[in-house]
PDB file of N, CA and C in Angstrom:
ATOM      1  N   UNK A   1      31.967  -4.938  -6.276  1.00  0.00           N
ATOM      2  CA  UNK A   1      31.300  -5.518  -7.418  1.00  0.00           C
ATOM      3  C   UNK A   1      30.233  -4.545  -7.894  1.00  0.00           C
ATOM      4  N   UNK A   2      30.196  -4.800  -9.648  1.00  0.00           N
ATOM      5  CA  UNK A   2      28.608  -3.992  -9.931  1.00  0.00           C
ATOM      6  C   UNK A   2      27.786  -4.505 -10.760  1.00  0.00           C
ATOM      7  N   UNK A   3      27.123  -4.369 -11.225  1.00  0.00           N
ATOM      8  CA  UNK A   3      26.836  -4.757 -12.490  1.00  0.00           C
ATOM      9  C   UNK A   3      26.508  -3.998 -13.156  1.00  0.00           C
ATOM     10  N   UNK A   4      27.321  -4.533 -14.576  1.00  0.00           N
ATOM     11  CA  UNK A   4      27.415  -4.277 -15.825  1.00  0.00           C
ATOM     12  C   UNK A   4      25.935  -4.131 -16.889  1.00  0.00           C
ATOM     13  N   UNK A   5      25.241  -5.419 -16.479  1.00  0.00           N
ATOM     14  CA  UNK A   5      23.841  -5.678 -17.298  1.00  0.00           C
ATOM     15  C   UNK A   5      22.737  -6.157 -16.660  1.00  0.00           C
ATOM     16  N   UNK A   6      21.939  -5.235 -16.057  1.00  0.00           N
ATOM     17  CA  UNK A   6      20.627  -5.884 -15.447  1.00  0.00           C
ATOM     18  C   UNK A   6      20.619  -7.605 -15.772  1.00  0.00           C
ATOM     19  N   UNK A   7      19.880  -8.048 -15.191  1.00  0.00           N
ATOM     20  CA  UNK A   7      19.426  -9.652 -15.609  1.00  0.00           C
ATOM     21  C   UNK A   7      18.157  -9.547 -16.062  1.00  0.00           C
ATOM     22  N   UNK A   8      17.677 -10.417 -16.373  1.00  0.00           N
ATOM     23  CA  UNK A   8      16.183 -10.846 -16.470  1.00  0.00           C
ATOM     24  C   UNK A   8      14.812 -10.166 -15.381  1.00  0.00           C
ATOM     25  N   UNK A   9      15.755 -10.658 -13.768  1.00  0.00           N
ATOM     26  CA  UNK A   9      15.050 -10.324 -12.645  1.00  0.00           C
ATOM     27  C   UNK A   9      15.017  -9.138 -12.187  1.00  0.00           C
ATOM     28  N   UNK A  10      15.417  -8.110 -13.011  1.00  0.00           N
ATOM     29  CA  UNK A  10      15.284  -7.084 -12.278  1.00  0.00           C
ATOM     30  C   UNK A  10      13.996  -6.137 -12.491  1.00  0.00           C
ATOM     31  N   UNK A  11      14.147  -5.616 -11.209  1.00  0.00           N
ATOM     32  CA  UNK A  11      12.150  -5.413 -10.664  1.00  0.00           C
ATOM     33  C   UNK A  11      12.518  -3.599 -10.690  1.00  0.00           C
ATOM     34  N   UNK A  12      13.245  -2.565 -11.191  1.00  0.00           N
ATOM     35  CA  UNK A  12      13.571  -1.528 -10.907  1.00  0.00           C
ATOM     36  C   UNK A  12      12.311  -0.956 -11.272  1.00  0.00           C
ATOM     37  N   UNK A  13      11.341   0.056 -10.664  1.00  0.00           N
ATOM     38  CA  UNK A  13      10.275   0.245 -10.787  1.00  0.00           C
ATOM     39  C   UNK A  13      10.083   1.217  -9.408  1.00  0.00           C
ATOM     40  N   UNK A  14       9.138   2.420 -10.299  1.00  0.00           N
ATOM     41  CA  UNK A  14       8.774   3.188  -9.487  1.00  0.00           C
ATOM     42  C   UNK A  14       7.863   3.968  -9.934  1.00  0.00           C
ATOM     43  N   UNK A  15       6.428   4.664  -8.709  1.00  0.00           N
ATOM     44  CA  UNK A  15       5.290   5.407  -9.898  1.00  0.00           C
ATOM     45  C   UNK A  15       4.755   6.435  -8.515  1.00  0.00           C
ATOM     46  N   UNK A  16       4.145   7.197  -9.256  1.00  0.00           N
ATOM     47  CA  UNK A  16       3.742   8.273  -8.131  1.00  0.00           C
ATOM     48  C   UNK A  16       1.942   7.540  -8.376  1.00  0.00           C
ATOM     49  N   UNK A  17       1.234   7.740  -7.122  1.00  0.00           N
ATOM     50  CA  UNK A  17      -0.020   7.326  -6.874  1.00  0.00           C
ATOM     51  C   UNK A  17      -0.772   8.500  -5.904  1.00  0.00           C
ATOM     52  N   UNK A  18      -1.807   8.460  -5.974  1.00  0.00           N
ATOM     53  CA  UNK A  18      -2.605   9.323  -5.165  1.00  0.00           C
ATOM     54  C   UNK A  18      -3.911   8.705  -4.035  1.00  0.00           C
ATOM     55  N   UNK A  19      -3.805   8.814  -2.608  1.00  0.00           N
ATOM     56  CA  UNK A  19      -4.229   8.138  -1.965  1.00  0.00           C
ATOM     57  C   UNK A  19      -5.876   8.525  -2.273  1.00  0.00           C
ATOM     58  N   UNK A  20      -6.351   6.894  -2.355  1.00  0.00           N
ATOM     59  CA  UNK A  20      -8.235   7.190  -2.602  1.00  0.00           C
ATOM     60  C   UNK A  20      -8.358   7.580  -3.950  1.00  0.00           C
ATOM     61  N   UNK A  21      -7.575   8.004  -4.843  1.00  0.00           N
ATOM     62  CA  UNK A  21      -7.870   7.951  -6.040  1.00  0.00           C
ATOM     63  C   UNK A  21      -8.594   6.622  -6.941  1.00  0.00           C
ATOM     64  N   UNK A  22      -8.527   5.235  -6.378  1.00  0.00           N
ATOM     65  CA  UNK A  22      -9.177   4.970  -6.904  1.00  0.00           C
ATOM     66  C   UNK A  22     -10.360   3.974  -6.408  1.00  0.00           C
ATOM     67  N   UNK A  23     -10.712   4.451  -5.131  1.00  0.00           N
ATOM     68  CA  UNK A  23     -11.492   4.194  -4.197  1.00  0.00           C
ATOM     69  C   UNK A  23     -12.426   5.080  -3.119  1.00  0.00           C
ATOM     70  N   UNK A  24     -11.757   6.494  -4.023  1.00  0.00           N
ATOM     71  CA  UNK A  24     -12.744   7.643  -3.836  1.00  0.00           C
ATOM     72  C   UNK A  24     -12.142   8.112  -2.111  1.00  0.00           C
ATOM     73  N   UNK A  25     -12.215   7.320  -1.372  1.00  0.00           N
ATOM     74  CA  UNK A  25     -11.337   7.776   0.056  1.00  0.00           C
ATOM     75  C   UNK A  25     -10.404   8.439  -0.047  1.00  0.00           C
ATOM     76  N   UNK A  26      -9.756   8.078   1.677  1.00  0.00           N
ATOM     77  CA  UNK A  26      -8.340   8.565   1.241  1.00  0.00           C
ATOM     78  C   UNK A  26      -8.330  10.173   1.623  1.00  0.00           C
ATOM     79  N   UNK A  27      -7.035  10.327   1.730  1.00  0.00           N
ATOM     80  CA  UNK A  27      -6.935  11.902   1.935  1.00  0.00           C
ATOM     81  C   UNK A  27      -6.084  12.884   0.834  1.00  0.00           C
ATOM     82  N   UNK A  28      -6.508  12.453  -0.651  1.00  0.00           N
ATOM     83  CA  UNK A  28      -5.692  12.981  -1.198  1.00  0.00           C
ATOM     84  C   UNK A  28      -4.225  12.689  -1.422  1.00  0.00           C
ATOM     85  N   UNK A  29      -2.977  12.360  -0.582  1.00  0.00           N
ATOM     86  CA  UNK A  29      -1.888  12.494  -0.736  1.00  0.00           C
ATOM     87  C   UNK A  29      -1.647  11.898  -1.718  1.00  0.00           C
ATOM     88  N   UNK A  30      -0.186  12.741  -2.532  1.00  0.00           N
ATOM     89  CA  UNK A  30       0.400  11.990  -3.515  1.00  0.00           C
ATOM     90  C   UNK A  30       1.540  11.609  -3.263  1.00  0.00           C
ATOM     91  N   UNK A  31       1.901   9.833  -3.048  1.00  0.00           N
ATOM     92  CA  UNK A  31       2.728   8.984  -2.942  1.00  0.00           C
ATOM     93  C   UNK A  31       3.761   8.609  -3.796  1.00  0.00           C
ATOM     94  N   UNK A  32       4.755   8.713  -3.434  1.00  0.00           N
ATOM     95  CA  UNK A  32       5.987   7.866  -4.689  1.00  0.00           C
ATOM     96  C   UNK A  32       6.480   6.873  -3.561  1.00  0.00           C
ATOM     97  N   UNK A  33       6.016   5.923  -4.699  1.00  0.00           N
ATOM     98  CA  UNK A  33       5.965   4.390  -4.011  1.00  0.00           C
ATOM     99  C   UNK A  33       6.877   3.431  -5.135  1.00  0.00           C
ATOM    100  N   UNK A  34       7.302   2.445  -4.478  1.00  0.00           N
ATOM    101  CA  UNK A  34       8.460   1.452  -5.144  1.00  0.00           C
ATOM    102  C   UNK A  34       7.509   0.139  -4.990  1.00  0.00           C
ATOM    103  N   UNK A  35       8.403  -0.877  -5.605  1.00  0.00           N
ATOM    104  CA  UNK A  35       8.457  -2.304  -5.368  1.00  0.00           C
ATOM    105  C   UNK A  35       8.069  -2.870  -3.967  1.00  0.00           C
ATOM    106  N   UNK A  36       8.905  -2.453  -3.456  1.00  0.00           N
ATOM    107  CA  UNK A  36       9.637  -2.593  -2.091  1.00  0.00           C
ATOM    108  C   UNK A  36       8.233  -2.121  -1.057  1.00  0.00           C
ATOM    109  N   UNK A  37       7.091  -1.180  -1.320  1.00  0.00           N
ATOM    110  CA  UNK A  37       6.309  -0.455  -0.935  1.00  0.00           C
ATOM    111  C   UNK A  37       4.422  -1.637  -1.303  1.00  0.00           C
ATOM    112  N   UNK A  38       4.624  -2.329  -2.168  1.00  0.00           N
ATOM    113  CA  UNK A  38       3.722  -3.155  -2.352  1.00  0.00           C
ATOM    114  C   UNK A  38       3.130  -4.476  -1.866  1.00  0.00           C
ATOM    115  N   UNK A  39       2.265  -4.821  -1.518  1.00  0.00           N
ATOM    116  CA  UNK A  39       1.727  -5.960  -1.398  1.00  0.00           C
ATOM    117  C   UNK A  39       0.113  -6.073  -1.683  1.00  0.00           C
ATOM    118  N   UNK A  40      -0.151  -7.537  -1.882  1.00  0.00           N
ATOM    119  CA  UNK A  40      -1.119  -8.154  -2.134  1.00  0.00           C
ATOM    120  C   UNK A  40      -2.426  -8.300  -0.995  1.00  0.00           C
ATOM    121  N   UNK A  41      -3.560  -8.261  -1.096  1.00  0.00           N
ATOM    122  CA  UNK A  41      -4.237  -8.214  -0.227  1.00  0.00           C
ATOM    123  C   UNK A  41      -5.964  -8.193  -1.282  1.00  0.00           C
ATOM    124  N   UNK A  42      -7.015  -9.061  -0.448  1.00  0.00           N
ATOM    125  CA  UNK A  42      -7.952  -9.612  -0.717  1.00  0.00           C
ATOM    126  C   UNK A  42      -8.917  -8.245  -0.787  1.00  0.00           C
ATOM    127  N   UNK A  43      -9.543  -7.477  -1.728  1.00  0.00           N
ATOM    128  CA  UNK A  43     -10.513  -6.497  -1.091  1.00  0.00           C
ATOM    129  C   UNK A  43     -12.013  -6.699  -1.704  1.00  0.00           C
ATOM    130  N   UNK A  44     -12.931  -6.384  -1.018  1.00  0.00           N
ATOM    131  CA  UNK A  44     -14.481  -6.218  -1.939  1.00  0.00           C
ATOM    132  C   UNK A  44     -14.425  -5.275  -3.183  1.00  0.00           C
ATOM    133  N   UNK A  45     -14.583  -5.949  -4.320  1.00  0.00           N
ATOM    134  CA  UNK A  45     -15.124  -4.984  -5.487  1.00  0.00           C
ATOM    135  C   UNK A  45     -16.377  -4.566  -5.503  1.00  0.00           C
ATOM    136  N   UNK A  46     -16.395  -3.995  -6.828  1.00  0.00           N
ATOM    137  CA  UNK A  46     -17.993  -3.331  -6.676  1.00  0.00           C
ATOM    138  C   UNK A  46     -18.936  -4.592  -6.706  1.00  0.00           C
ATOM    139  N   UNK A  47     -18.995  -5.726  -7.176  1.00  0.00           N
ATOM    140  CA  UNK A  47     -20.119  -6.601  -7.108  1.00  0.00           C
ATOM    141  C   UNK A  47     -20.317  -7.393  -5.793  1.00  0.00           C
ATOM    142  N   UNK A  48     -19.112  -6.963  -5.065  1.00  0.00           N
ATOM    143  CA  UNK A  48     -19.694  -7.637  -3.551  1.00  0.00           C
ATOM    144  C   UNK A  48     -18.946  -8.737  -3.404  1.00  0.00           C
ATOM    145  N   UNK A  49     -18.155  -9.231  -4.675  1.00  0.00           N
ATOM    146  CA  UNK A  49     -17.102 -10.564  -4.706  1.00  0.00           C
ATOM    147  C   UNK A  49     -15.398  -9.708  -4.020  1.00  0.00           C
ATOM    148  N   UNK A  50     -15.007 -11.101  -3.321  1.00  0.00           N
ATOM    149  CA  UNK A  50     -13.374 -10.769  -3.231  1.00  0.00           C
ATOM    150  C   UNK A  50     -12.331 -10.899  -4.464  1.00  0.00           C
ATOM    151  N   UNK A  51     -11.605  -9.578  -4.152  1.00  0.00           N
ATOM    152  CA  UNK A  51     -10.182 -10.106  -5.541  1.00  0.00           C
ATOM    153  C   UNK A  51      -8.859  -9.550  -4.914  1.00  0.00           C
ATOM    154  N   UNK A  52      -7.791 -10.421  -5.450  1.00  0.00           N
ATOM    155  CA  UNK A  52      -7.179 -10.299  -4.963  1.00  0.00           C
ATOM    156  C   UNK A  52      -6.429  -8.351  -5.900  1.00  0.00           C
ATOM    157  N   UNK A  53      -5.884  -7.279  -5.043  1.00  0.00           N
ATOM    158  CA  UNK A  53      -5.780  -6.120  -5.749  1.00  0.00           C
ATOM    159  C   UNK A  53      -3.700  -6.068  -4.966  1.00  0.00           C
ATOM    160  N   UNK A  54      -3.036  -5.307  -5.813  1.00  0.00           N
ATOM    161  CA  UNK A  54      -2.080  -4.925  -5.514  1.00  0.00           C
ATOM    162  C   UNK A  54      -1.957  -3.213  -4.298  1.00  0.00           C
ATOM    163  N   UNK A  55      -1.900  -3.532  -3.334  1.00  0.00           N
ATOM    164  CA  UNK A  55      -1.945  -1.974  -2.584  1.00  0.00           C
ATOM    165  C   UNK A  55      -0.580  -1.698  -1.912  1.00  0.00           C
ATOM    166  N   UNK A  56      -1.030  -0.326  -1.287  1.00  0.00           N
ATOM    167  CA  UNK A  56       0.366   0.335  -0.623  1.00  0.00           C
ATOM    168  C   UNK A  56      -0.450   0.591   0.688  1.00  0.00           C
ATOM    169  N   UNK A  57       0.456   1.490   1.797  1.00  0.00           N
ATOM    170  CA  UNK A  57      -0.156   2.065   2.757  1.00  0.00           C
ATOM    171  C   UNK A  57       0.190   3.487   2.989  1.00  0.00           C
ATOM    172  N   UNK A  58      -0.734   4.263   2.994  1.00  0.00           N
ATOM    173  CA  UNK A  58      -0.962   5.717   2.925  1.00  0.00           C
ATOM    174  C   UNK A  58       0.073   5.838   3.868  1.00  0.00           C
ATOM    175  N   UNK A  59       0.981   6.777   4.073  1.00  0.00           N
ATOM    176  CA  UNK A  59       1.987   6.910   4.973  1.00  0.00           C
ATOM    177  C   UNK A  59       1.475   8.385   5.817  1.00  0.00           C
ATOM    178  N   UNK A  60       0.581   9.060   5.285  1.00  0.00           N
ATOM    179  CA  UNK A  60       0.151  10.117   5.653  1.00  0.00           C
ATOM    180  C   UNK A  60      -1.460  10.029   6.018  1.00  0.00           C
ATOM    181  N   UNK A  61      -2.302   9.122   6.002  1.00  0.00           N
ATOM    182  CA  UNK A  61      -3.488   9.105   6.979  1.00  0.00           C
ATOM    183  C   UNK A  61      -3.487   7.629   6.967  1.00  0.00           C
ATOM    184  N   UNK A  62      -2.763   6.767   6.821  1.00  0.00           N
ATOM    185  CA  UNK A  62      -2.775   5.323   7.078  1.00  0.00           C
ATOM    186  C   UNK A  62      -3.418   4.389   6.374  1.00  0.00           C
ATOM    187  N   UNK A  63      -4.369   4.935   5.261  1.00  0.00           N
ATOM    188  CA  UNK A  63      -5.528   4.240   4.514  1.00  0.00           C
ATOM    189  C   UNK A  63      -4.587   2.733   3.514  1.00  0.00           C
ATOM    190  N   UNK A  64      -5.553   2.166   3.168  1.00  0.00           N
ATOM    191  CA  UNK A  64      -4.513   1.343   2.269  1.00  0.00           C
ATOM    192  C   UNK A  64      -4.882   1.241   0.978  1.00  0.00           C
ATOM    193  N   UNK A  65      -3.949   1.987   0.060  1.00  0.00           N
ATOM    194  CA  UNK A  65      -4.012   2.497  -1.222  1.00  0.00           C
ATOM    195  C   UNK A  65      -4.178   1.681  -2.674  1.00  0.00           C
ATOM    196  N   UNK A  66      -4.880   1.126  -3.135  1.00  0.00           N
ATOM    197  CA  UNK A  66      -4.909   0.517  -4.582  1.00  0.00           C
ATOM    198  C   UNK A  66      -4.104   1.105  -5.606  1.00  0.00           C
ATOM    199  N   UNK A  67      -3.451   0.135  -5.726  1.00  0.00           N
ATOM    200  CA  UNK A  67      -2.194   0.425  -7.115  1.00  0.00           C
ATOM    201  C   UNK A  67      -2.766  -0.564  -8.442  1.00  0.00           C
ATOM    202  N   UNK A  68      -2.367   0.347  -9.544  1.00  0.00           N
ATOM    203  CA  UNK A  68      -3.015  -0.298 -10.925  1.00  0.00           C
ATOM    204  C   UNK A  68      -2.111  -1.386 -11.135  1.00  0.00           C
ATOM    205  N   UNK A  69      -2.797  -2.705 -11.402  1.00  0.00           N
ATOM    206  CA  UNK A  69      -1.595  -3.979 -11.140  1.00  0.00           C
ATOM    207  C   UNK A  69      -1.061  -3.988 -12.806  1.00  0.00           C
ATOM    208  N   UNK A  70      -1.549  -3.034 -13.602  1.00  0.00           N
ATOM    209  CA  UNK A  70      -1.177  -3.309 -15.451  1.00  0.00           C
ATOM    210  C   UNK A  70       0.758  -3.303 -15.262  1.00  0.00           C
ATOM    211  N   UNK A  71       1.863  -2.609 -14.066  1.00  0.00           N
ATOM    212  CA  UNK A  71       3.271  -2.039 -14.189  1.00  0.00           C
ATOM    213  C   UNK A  71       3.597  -3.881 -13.896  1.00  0.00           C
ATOM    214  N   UNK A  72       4.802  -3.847 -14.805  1.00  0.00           N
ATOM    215  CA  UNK A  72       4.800  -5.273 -14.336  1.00  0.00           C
ATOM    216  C   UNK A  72       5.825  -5.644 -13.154  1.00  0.00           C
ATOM    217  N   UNK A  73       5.711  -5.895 -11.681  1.00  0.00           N
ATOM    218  CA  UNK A  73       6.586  -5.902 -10.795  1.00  0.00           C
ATOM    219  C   UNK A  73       6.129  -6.976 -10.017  1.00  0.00           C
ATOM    220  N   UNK A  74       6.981  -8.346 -10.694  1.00  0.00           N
ATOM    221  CA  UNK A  74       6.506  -9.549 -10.913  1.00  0.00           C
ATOM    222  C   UNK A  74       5.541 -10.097  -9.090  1.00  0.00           C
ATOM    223  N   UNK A  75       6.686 -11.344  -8.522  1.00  0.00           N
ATOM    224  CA  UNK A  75       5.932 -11.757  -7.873  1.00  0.00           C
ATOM    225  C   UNK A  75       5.799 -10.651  -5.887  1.00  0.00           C
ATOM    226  N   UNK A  76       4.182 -10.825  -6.022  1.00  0.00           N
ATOM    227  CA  UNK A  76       4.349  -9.655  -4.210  1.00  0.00           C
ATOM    228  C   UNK A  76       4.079 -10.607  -3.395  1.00  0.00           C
ATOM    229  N   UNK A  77       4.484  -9.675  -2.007  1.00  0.00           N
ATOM    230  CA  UNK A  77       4.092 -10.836  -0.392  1.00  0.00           C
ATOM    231  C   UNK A  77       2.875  -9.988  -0.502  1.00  0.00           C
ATOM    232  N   UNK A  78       2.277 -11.475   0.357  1.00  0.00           N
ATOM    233  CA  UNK A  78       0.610 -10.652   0.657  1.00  0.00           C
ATOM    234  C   UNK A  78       0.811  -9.656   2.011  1.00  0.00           C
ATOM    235  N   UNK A  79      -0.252  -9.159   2.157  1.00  0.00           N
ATOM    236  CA  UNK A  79      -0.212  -8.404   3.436  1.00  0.00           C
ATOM    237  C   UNK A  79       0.246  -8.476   4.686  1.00  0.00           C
ATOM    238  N   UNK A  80       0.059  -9.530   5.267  1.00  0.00           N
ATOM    239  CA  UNK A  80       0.398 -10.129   6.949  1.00  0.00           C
ATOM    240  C   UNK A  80       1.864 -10.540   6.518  1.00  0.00           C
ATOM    241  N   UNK A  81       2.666 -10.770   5.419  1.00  0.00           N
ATOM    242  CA  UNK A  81       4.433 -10.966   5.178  1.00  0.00           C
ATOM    243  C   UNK A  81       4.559  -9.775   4.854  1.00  0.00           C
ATOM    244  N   UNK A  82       4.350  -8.995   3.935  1.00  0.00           N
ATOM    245  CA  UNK A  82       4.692  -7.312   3.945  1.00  0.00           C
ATOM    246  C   UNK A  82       5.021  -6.670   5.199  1.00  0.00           C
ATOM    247  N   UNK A  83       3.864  -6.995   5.913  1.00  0.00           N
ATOM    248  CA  UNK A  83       3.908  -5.959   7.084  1.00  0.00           C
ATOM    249  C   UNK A  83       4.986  -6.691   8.567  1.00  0.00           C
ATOM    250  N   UNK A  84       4.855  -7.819   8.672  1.00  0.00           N
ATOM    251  CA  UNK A  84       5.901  -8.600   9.265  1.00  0.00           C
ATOM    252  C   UNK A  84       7.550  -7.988   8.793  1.00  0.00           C
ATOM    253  N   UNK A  85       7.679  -7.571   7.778  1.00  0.00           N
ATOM    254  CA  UNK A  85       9.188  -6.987   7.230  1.00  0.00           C
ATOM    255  C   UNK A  85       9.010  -5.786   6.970  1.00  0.00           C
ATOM    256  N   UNK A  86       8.012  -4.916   7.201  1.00  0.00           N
ATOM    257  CA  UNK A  86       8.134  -3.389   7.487  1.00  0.00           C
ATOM    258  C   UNK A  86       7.307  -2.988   8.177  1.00  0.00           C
ATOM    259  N   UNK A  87       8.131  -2.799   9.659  1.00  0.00           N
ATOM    260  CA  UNK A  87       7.100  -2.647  11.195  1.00  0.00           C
ATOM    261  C   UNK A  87       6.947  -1.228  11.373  1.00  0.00           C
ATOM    262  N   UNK A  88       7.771  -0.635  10.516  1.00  0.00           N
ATOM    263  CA  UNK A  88       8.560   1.265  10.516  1.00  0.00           C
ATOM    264  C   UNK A  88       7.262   1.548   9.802  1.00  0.00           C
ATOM    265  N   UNK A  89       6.838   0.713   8.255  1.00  0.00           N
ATOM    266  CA  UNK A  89       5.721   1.673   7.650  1.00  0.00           C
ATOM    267  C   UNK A  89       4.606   0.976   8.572  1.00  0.00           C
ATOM    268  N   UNK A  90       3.904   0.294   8.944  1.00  0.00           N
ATOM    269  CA  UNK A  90       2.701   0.002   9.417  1.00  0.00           C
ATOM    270  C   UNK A  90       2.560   0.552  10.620  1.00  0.00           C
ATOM    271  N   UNK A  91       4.015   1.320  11.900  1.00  0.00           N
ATOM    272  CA  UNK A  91       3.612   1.928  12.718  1.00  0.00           C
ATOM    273  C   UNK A  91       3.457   3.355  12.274  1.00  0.00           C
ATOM    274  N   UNK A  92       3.823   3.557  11.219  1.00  0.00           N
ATOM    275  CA  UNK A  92       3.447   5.122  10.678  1.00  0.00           C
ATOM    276  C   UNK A  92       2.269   4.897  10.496  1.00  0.00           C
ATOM    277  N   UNK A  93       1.537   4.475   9.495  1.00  0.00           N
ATOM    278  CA  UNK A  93       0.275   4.241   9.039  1.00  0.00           C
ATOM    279  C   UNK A  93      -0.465   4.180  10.209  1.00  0.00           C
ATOM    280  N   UNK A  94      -0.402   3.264  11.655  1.00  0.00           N
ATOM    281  CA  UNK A  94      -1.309   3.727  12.831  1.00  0.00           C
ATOM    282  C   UNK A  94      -0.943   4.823  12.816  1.00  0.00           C
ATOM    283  N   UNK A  95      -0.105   4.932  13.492  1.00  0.00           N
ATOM    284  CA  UNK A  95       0.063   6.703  14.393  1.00  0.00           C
ATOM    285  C   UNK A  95      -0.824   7.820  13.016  1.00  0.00           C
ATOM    286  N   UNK A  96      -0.597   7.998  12.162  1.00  0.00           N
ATOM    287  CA  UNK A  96      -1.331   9.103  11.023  1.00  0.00           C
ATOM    288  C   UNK A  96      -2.883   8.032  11.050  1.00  0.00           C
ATOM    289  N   UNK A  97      -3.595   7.117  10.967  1.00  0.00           N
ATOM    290  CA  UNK A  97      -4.587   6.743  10.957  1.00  0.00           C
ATOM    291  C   UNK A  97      -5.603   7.279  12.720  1.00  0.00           C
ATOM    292  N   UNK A  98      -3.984   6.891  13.498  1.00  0.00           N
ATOM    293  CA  UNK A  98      -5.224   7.496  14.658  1.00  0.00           C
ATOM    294  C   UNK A  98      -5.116   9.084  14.916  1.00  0.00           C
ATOM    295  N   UNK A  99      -4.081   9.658  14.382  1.00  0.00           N
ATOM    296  CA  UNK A  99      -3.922  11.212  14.535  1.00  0.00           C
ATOM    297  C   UNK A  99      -6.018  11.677  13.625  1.00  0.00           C
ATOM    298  N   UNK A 100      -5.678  11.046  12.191  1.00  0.00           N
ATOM    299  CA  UNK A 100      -6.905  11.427  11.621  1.00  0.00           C
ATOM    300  C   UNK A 100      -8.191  10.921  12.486  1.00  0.00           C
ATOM    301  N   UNK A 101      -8.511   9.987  13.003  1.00  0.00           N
ATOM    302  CA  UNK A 101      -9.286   9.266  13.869  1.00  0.00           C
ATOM    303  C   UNK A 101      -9.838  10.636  14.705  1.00  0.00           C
ATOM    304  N   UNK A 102      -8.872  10.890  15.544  1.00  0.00           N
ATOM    305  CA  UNK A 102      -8.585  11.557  16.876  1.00  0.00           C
ATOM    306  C   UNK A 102      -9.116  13.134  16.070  1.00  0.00           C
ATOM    307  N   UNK A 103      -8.756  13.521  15.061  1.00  0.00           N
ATOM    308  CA  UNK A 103      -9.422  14.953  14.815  1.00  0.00           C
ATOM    309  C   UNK A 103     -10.634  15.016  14.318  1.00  0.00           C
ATOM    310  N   UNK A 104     -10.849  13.465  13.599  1.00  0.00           N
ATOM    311  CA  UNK A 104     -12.651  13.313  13.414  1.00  0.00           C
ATOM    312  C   UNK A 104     -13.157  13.076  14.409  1.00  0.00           C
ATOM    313  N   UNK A 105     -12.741  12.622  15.766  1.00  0.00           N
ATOM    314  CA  UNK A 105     -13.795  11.982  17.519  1.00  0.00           C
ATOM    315  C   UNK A 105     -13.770  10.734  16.715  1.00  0.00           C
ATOM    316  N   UNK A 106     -13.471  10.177  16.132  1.00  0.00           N
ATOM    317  CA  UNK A 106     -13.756   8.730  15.707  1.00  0.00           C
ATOM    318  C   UNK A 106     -12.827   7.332  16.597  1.00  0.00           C
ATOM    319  N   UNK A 107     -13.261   6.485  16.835  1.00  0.00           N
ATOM    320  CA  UNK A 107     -12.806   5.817  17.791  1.00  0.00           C
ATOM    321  C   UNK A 107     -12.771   4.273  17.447  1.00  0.00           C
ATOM    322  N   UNK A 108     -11.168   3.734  17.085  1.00  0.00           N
ATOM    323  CA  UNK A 108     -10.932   2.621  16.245  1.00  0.00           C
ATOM    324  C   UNK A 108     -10.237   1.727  17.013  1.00  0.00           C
ATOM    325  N   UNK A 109      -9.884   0.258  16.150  1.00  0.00           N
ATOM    326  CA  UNK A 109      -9.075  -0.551  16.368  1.00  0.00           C
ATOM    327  C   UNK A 109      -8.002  -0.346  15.748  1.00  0.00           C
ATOM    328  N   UNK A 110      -6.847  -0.978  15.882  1.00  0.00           N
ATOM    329  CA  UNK A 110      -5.669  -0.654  14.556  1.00  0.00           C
ATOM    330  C   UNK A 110      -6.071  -1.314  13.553  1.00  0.00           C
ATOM    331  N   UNK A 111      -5.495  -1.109  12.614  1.00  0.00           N
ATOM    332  CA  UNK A 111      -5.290  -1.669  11.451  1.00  0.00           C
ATOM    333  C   UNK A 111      -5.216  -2.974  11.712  1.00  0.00           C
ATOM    334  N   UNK A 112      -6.035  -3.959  11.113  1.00  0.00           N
ATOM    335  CA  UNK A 112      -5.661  -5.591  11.418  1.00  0.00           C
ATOM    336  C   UNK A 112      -5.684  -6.569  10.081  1.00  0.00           C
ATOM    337  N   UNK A 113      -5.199  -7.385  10.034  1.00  0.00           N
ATOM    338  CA  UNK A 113      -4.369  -8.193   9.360  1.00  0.00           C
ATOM    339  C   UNK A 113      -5.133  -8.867   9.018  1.00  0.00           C
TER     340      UNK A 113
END
């Protein structure tokens, strides 16, 4: 089978991002990230209030990346269901979070939920 004509639902979408770009962190890397690569998660803005922001996870120092929510790629899982269905990216993201850790002497917990 194939299809002939997208539907309505289709989420085909893809954008290159740069880690800490818009949170000033981060190590630089530039990411090409999908749909499939997103979720929802609660963070502090600048006034000290929570909102809810669309992010990724740095695959190369583990940070967790803010994506501009304007692309429209309708409904996301929040964080703790994201990461429950991709155990491959969140053990990358430790292992490169404590590699960076480990060359600053810095001394962490994992990443928590």
């Amino acid at each position: 089978m194939h299809v002939k004509v997208q539907g309505k639902h289709h989420y085909a979408w893809s954008t290159v991002v740069t880690c800490g770009q818009r949170t000033g962190g981060g190590c630089g890397a530039v990411l090409a990230i999908e749909r499939d690569d997103l979720f929802t998660d609660m963070v502090t803005v600048d006034d000290g209030q929570q909102a809810e922001k669309v992010c990724c996870l740095c695959l190369s120092c583990g940070s967790q990346v803010e994506v501009d929510a304007a692309s429209g790629f309708g409904k996301l899982p929040g964080k703790r269901s994201w990461a429950m269905h991709h155990p491959r990216h969140v053990e990358q993201a430790h292992t490169a979070s404590r590699q960076r850790d480990e060359a600053l002497g810095i001394q962490r917990g994992l990443w928590m939920y």
